[in-house]
ModelCIF file with pLDDT and N, C-alpha, C, O atoms, coordinates in Angstrom:
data_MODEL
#
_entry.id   MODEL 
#
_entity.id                         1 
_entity.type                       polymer 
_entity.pdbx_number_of_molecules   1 
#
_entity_poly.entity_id                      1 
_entity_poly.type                           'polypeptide(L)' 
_entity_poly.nstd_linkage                   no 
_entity_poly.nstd_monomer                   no 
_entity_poly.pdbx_seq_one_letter_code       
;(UNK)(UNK)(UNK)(UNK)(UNK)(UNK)(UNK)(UNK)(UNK)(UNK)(UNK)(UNK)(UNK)(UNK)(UNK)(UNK)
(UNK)(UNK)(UNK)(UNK)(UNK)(UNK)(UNK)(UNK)(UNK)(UNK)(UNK)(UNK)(UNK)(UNK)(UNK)(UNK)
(UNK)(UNK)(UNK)(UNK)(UNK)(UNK)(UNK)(UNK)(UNK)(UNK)(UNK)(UNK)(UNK)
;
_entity_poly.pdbx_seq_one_letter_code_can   XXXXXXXXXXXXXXXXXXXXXXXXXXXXXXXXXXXXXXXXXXXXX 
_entity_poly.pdbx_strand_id                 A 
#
loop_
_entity_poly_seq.entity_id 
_entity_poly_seq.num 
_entity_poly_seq.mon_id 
_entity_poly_seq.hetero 
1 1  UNK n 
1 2  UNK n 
1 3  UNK n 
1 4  UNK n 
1 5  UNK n 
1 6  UNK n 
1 7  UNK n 
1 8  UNK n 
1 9  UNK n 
1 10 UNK n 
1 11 UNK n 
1 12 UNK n 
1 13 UNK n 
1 14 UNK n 
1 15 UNK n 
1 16 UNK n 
1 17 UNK n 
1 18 UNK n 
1 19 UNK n 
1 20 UNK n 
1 21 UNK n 
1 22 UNK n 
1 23 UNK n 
1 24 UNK n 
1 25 UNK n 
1 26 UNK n 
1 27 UNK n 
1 28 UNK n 
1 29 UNK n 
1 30 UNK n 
1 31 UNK n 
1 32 UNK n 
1 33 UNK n 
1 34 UNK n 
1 35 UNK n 
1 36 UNK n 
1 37 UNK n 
1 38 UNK n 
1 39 UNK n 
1 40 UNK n 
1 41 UNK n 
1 42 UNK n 
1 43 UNK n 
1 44 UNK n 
1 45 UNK n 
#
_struct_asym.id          A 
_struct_asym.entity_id   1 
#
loop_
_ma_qa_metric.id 
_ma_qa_metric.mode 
_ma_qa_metric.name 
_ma_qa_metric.software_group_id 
_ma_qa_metric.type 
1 global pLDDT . pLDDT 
2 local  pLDDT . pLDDT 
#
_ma_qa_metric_global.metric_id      1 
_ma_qa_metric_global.metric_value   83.80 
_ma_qa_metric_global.model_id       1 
_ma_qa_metric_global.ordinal_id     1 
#
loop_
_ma_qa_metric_local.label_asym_id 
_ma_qa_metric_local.label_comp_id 
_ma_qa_metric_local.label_seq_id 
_ma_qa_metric_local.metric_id 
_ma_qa_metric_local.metric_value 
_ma_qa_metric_local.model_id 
_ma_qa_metric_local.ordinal_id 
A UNK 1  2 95.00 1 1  
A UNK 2  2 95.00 1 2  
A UNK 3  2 95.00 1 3  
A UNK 4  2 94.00 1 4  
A UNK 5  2 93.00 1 5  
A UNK 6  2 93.00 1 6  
A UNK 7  2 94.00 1 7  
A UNK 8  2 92.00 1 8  
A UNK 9  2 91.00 1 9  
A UNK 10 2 90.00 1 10 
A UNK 11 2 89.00 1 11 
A UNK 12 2 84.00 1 12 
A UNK 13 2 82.00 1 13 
A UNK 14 2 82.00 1 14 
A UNK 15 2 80.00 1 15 
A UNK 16 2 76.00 1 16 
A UNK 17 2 74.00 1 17 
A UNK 18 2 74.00 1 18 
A UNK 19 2 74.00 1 19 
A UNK 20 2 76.00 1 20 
A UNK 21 2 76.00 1 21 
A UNK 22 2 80.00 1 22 
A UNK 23 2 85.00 1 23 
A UNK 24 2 83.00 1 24 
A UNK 25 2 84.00 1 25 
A UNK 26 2 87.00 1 26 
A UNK 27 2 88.00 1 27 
A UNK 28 2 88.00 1 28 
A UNK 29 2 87.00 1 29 
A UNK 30 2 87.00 1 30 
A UNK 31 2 87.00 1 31 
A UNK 32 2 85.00 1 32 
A UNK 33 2 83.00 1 33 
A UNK 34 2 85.00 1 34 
A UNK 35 2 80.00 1 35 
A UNK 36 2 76.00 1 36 
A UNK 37 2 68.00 1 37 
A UNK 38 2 65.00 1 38 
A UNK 39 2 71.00 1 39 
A UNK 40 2 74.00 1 40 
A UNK 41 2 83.00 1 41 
A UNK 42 2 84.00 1 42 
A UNK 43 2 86.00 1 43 
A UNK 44 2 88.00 1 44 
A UNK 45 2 88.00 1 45 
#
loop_
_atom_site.group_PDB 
_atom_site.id 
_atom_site.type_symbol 
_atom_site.label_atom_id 
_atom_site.label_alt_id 
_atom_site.label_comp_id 
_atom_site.label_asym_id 
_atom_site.label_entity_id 
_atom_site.label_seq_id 
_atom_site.pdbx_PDB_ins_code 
_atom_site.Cartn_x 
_atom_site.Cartn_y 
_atom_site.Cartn_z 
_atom_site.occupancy 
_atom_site.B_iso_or_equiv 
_atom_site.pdbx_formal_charge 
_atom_site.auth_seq_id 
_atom_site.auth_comp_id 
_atom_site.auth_asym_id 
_atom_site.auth_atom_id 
_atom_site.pdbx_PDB_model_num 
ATOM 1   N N  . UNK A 1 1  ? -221.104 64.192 57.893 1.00 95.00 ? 1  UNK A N  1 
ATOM 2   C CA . UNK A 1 1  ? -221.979 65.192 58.516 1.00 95.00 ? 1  UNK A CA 1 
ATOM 3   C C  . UNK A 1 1  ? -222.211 66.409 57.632 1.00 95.00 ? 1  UNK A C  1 
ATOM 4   O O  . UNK A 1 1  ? -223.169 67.126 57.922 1.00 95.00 ? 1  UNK A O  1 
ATOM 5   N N  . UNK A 1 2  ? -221.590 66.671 56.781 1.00 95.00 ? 2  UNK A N  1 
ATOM 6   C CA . UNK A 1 2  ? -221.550 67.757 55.794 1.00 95.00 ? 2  UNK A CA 1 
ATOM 7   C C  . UNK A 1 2  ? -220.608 67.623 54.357 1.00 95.00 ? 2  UNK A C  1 
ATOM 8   O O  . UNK A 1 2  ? -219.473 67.148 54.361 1.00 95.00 ? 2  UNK A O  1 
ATOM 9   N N  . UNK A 1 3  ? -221.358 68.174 53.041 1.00 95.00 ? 3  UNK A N  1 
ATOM 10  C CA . UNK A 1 3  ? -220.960 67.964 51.952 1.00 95.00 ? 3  UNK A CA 1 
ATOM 11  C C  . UNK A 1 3  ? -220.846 69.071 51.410 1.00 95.00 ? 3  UNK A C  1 
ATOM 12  O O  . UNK A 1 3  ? -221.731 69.814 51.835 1.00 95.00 ? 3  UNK A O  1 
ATOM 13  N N  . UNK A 1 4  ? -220.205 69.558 50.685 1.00 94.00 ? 4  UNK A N  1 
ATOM 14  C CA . UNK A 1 4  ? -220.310 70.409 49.639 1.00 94.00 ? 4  UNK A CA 1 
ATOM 15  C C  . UNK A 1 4  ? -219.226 70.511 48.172 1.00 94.00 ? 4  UNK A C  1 
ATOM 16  O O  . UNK A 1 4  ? -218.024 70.770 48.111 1.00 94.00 ? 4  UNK A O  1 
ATOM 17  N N  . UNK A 1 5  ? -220.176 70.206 47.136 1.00 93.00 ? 5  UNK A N  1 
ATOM 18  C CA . UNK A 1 5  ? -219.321 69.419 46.060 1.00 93.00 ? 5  UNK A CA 1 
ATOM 19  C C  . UNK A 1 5  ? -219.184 70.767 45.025 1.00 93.00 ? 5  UNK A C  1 
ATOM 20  O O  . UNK A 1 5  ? -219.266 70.569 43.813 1.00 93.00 ? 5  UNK A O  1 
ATOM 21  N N  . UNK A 1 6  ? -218.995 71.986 45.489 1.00 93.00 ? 6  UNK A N  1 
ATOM 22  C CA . UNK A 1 6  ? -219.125 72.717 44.362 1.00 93.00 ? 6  UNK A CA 1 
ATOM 23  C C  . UNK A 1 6  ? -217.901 73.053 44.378 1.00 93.00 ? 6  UNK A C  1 
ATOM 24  O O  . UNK A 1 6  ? -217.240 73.264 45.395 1.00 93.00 ? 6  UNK A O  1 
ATOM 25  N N  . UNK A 1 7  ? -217.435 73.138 42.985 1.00 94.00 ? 7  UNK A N  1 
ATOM 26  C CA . UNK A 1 7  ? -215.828 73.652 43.053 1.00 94.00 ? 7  UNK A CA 1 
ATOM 27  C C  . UNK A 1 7  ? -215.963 75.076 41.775 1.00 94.00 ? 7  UNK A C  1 
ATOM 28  O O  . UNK A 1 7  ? -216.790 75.284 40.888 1.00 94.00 ? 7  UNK A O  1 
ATOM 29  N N  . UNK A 1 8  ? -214.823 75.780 42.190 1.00 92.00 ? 8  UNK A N  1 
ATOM 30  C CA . UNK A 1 8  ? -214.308 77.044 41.367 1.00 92.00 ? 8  UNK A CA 1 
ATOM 31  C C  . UNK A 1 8  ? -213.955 77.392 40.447 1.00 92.00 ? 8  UNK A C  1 
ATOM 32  O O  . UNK A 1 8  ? -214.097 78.475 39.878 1.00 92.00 ? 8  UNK A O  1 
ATOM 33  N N  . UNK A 1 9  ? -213.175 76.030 40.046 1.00 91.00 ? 9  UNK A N  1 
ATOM 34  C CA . UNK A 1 9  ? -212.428 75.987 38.786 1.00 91.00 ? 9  UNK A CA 1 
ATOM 35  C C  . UNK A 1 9  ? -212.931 74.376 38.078 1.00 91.00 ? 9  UNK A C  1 
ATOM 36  O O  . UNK A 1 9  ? -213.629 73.468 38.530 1.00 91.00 ? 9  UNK A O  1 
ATOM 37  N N  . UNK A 1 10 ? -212.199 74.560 36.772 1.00 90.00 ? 10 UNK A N  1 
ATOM 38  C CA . UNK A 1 10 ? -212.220 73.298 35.986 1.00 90.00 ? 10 UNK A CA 1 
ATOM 39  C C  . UNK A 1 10 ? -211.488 71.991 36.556 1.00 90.00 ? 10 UNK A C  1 
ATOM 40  O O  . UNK A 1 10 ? -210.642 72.125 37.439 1.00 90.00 ? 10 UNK A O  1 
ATOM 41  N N  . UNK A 1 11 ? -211.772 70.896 36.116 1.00 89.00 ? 11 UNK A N  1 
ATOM 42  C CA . UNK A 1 11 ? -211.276 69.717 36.541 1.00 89.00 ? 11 UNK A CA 1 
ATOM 43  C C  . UNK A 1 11 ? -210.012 69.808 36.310 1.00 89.00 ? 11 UNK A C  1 
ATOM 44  O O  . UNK A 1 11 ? -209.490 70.607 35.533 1.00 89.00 ? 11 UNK A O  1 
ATOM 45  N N  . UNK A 1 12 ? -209.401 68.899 37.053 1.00 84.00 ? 12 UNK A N  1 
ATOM 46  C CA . UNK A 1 12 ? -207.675 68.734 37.288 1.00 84.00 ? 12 UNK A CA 1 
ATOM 47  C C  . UNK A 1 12 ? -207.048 67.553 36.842 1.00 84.00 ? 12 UNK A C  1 
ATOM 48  O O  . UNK A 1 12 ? -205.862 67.334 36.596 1.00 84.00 ? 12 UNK A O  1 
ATOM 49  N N  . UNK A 1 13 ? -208.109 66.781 36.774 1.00 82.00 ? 13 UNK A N  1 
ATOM 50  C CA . UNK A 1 13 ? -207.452 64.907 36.188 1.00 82.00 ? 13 UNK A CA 1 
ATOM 51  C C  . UNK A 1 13 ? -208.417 65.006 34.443 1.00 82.00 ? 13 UNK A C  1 
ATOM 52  O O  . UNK A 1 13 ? -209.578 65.243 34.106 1.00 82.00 ? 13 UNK A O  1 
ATOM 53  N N  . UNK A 1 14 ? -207.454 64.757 33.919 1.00 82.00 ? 14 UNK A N  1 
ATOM 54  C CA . UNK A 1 14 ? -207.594 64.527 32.576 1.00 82.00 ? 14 UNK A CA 1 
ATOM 55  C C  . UNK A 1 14 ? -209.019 63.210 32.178 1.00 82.00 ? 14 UNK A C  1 
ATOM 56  O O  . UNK A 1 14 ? -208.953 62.077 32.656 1.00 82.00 ? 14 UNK A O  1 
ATOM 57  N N  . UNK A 1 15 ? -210.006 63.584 31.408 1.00 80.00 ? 15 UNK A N  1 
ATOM 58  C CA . UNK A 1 15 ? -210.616 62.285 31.523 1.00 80.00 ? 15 UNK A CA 1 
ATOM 59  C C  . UNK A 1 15 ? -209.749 60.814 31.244 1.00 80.00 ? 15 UNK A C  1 
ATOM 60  O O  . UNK A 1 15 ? -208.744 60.823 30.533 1.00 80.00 ? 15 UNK A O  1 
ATOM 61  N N  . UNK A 1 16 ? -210.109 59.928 31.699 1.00 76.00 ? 16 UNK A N  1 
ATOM 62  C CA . UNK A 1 16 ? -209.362 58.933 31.698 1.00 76.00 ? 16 UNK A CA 1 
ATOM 63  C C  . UNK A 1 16 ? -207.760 58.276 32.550 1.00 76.00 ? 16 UNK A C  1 
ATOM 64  O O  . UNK A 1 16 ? -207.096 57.240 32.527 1.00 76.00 ? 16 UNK A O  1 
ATOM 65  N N  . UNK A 1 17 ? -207.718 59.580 33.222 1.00 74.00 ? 17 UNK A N  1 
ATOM 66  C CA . UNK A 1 17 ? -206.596 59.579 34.208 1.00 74.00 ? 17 UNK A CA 1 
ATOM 67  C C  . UNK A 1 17 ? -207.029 59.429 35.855 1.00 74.00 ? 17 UNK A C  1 
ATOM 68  O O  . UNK A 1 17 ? -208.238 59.324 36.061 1.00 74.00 ? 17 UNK A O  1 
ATOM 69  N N  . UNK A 1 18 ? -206.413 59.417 36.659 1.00 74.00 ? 18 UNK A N  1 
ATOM 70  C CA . UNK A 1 18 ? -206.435 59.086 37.751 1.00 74.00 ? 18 UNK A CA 1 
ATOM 71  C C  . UNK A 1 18 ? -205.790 59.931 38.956 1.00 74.00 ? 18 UNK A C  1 
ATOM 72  O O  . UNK A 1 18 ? -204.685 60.440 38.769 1.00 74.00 ? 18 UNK A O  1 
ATOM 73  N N  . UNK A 1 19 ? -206.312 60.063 39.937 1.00 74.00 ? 19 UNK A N  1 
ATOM 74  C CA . UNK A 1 19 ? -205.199 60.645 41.042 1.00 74.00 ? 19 UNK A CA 1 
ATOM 75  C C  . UNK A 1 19 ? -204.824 59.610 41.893 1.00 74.00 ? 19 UNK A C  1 
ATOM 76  O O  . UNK A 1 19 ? -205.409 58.551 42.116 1.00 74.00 ? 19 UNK A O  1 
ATOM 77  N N  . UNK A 1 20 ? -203.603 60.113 42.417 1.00 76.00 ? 20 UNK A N  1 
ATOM 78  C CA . UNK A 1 20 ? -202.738 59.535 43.416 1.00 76.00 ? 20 UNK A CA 1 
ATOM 79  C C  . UNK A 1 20 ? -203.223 59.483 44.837 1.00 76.00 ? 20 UNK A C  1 
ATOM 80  O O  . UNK A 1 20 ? -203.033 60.428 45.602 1.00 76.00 ? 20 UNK A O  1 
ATOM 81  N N  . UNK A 1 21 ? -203.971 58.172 45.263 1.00 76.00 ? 21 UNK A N  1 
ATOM 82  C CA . UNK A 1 21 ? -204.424 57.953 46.840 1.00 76.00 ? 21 UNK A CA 1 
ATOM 83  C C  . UNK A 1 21 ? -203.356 57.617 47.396 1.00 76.00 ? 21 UNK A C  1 
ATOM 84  O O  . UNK A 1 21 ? -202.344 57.353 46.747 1.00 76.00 ? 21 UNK A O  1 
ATOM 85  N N  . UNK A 1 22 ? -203.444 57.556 49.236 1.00 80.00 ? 22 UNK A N  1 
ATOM 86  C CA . UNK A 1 22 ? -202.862 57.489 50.165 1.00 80.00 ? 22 UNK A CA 1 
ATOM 87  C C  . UNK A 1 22 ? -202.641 56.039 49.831 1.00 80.00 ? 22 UNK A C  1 
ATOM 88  O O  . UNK A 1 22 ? -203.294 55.663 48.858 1.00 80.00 ? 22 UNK A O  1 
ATOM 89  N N  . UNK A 1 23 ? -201.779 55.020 50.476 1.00 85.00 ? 23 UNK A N  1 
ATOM 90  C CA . UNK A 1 23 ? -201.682 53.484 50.873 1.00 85.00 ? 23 UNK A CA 1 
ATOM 91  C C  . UNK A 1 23 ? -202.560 53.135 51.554 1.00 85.00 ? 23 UNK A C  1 
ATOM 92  O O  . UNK A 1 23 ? -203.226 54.013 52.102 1.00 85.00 ? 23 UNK A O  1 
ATOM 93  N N  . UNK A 1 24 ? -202.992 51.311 51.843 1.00 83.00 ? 24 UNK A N  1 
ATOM 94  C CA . UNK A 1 24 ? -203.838 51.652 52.423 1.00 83.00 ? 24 UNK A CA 1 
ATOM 95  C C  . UNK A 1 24 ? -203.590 50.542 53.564 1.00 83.00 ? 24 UNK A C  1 
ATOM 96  O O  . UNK A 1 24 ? -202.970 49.567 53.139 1.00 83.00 ? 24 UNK A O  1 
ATOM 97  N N  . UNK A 1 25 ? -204.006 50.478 55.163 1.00 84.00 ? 25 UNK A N  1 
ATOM 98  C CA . UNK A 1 25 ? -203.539 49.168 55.864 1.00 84.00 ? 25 UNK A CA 1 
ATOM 99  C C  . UNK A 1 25 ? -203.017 48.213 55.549 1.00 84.00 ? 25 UNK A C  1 
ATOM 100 O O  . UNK A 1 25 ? -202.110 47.828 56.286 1.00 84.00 ? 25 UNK A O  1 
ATOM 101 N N  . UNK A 1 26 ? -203.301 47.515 54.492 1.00 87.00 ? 26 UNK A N  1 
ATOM 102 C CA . UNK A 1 26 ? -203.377 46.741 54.095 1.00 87.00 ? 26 UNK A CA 1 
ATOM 103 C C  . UNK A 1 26 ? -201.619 46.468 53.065 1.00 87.00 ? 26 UNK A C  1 
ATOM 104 O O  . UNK A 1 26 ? -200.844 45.516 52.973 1.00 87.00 ? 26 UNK A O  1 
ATOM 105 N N  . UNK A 1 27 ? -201.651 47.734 52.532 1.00 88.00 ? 27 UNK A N  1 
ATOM 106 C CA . UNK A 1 27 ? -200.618 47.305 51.529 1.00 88.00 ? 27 UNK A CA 1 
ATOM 107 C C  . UNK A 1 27 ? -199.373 48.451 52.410 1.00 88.00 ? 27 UNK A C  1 
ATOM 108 O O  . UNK A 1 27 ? -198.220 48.647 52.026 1.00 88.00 ? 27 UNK A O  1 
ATOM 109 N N  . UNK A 1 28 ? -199.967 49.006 53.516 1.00 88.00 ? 28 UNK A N  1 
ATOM 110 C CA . UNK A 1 28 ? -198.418 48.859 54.489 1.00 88.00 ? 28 UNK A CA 1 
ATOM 111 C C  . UNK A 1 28 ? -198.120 47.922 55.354 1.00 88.00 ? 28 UNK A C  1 
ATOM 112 O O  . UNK A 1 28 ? -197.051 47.909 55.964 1.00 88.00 ? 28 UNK A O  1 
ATOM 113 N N  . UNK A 1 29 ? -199.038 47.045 55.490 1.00 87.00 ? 29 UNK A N  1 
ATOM 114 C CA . UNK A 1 29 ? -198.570 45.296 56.211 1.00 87.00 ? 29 UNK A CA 1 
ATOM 115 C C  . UNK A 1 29 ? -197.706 45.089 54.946 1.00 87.00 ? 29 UNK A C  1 
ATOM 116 O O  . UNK A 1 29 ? -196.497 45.257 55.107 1.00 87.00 ? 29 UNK A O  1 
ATOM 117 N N  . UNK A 1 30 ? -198.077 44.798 53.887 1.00 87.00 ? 30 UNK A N  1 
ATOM 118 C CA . UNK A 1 30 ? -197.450 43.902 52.630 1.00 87.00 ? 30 UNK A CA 1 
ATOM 119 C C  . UNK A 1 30 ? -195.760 44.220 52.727 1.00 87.00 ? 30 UNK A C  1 
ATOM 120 O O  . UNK A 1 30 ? -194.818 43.445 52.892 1.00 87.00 ? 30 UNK A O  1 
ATOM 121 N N  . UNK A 1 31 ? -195.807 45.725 52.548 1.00 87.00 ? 31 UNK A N  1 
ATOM 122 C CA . UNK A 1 31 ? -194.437 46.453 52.212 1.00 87.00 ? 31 UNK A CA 1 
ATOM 123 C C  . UNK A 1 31 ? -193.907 46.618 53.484 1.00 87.00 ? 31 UNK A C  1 
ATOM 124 O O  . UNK A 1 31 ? -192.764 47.075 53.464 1.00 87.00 ? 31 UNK A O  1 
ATOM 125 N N  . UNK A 1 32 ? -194.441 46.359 54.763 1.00 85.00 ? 32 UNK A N  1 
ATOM 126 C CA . UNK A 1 32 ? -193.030 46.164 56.180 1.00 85.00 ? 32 UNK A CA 1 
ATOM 127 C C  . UNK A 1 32 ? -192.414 44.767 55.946 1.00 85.00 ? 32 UNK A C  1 
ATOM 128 O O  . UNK A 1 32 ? -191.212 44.527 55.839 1.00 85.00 ? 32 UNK A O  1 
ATOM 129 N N  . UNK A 1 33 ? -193.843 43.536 55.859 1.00 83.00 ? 33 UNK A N  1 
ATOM 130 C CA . UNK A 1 33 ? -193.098 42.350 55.696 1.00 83.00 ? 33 UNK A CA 1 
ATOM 131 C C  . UNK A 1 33 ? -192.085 42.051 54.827 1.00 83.00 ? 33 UNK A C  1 
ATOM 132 O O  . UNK A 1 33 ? -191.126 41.370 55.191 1.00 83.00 ? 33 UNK A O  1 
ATOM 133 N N  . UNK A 1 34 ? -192.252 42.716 53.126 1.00 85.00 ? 34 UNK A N  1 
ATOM 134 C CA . UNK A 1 34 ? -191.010 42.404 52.216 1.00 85.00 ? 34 UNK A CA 1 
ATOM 135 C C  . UNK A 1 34 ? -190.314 42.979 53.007 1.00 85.00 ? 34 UNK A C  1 
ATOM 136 O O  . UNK A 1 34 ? -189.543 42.320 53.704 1.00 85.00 ? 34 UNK A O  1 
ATOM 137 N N  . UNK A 1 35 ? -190.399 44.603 53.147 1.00 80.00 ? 35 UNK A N  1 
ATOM 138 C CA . UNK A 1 35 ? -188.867 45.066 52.912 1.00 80.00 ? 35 UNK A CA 1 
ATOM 139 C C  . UNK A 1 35 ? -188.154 44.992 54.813 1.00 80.00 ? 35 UNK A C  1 
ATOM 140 O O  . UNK A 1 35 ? -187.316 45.742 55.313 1.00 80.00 ? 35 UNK A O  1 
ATOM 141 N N  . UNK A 1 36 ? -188.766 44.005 55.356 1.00 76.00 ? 36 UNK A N  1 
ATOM 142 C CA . UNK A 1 36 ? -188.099 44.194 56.595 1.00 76.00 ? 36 UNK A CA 1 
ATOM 143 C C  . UNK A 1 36 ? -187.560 42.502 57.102 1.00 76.00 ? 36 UNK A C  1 
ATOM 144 O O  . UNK A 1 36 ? -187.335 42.112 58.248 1.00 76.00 ? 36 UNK A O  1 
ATOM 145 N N  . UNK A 1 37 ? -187.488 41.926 56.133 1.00 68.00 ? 37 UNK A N  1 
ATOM 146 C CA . UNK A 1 37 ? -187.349 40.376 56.640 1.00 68.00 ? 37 UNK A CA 1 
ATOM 147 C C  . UNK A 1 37 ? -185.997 39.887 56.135 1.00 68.00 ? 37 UNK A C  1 
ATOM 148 O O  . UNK A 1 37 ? -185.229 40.614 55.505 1.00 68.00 ? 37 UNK A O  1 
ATOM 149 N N  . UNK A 1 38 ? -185.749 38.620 56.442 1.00 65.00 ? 38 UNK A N  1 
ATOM 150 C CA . UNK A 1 38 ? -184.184 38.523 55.655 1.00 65.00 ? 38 UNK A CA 1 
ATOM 151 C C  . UNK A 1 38 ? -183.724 38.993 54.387 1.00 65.00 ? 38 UNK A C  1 
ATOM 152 O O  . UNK A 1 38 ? -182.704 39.662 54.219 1.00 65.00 ? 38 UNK A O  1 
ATOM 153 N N  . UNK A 1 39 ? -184.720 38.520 53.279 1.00 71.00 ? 39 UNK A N  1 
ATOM 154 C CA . UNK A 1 39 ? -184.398 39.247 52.326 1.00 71.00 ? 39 UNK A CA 1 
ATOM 155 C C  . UNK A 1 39 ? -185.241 40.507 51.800 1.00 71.00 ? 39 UNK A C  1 
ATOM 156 O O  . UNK A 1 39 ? -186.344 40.366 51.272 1.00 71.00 ? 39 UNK A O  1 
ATOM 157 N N  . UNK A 1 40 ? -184.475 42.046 52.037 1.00 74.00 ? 40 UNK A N  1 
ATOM 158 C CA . UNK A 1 40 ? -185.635 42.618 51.868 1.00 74.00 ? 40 UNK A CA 1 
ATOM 159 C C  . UNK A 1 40 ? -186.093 43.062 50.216 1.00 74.00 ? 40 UNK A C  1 
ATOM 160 O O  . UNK A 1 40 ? -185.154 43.500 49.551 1.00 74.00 ? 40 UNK A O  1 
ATOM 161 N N  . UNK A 1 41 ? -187.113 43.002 49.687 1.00 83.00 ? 41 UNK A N  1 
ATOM 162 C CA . UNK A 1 41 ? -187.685 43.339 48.385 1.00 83.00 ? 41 UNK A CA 1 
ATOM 163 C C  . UNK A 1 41 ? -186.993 44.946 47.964 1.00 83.00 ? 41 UNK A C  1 
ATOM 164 O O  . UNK A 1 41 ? -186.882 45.977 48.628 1.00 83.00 ? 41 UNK A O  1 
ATOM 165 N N  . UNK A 1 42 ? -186.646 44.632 46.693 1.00 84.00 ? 42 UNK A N  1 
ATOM 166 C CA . UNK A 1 42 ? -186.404 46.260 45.941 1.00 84.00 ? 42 UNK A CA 1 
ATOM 167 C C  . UNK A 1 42 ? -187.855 47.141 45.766 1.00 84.00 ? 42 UNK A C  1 
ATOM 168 O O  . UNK A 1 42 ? -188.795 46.392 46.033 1.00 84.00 ? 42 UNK A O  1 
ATOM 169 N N  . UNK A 1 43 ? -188.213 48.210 45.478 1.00 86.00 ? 43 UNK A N  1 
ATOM 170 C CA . UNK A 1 43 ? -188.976 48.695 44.639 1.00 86.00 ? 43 UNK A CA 1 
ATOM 171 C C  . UNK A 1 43 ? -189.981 48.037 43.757 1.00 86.00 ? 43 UNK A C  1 
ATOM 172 O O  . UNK A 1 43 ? -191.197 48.089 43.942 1.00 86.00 ? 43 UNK A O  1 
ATOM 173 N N  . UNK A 1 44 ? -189.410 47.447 42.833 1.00 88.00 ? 44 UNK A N  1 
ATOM 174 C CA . UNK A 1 44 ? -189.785 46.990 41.970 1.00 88.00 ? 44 UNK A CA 1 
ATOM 175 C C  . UNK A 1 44 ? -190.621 45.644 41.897 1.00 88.00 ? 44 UNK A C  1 
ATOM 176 O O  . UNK A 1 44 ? -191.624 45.355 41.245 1.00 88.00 ? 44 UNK A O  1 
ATOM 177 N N  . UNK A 1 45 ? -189.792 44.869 42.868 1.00 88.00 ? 45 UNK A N  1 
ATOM 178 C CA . UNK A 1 45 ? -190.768 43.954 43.565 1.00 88.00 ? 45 UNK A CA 1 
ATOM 179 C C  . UNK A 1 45 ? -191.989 43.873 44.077 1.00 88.00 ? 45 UNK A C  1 
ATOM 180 O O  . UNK A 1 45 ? -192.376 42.822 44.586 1.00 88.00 ? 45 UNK A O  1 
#
């Protein structure tokens, strides 16, 4: 319903870098099923 893209300062992500999004439905189904079943997944998994 409303936009406004003007910002104050200089950019914050380096070209070629990225920011950090939320999870998304999808990959908190993934990570209850590992880490909540008999065997649950490390991290790294």
């Amino acid at each position: 319903s409303l936009t406004d893209w003007k910002h104050n300062h200089d950019r914050l992500i380096p070209l070629g870098g990225h920011a950090s999004r939320p999870p998304t439905h999808d990959q908190k189904d993934v990570v209850s099923k590992l880490t909540t079943g008999g065997v649950p997944f490390s991290r790294a998994q």
